[in-house]
C-alpha atoms as a PDB file:
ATOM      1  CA  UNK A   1     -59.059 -14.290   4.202  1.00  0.00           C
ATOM      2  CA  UNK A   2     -56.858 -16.816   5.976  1.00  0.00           C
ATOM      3  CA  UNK A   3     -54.874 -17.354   2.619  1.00  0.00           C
ATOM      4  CA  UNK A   4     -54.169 -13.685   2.745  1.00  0.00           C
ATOM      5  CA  UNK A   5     -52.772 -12.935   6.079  1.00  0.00           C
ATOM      6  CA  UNK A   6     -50.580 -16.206   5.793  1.00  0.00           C
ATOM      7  CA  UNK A   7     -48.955 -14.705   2.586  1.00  0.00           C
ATOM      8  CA  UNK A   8     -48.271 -11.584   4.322  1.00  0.00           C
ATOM      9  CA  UNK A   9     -46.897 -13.312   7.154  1.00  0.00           C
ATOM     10  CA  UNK A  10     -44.419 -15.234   4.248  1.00  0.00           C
ATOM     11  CA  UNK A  11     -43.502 -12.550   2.237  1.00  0.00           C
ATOM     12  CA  UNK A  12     -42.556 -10.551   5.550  1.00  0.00           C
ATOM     13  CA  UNK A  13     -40.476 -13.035   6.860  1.00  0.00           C
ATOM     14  CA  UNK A  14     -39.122 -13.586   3.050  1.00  0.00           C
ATOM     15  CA  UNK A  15     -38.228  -9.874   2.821  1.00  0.00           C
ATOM     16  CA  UNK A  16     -36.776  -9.494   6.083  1.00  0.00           C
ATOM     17  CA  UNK A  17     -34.499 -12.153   5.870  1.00  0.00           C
ATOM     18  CA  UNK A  18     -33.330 -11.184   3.127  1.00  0.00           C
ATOM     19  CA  UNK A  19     -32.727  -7.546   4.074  1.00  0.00           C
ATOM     20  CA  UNK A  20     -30.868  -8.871   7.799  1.00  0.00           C
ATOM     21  CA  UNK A  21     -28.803 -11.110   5.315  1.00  0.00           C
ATOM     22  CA  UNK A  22     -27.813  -8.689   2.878  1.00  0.00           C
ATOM     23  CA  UNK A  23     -27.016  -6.288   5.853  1.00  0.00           C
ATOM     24  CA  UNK A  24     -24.691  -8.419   7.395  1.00  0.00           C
ATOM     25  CA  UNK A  25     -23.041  -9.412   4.524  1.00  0.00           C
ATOM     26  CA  UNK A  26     -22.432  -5.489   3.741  1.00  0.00           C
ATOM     27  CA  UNK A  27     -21.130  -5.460   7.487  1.00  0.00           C
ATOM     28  CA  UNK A  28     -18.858  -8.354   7.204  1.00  0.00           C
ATOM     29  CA  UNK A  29     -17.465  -6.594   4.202  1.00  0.00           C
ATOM     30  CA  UNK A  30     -16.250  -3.402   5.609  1.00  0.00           C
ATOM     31  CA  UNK A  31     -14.822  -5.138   8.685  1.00  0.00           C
ATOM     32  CA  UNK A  32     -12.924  -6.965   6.183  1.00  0.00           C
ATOM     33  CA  UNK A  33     -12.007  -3.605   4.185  1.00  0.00           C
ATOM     34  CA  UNK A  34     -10.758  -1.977   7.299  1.00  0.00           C
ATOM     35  CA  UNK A  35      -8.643  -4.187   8.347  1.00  0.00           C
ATOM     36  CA  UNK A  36      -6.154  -4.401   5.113  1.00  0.00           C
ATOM     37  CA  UNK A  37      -2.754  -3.074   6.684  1.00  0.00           C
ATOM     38  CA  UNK A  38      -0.538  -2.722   3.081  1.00  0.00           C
ATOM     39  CA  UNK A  39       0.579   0.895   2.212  1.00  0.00           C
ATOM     40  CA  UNK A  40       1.153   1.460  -1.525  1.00  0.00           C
ATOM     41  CA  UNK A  41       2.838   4.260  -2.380  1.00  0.00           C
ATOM     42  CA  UNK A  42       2.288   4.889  -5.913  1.00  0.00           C
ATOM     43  CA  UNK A  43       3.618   8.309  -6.346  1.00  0.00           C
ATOM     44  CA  UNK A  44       6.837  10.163  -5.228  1.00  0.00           C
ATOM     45  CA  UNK A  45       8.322  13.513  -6.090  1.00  0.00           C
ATOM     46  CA  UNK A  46      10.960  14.386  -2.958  1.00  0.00           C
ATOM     47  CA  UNK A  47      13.193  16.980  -5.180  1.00  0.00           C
ATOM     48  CA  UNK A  48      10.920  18.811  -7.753  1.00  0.00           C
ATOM     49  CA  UNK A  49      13.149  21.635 -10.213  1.00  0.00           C
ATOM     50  CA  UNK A  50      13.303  24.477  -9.364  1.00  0.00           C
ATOM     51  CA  UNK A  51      14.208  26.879  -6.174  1.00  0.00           C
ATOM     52  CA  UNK A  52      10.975  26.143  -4.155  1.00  0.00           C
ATOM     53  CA  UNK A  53      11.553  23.808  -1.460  1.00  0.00           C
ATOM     54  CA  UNK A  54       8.400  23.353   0.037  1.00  0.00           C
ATOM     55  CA  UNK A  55       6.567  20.651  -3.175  1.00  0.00           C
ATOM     56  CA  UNK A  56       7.896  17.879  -1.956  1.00  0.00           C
ATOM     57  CA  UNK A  57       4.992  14.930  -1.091  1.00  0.00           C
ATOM     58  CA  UNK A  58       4.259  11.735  -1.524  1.00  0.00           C
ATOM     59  CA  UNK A  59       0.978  10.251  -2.480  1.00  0.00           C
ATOM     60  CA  UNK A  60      -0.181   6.802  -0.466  1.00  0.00           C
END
């Protein structure tokens, strides 16, 4: 019976530890996604054809 509960009490701690580690590392990963300041601009179209002035955009 003893054998038991100290198992459980392991593969708690095991799982939770793992779950808190992955969750940080998931955290530390979007801080580090956030905080990219580069603009690409990979499309531009500032004088389309034709007599319609209002399509110009671009596309970041």
């Amino acid at each position: 019976m003893k054998d038991k509960k100290e198992n459980r009490i392991k593969t708690t701690v095991i799982v939770t530890t793992l779950i808190l580690a992955l969750i940080s590392t998931m955290t530390v990963m979007a801080a580090s996604a956030q905080t990219t300041g580069d603009i690409k601009i990979n499309e531009i179209m500032y004088n389309p054809p034709g007599a319609d002035t209002n399509h110009e955009w671009i596309e970041l």
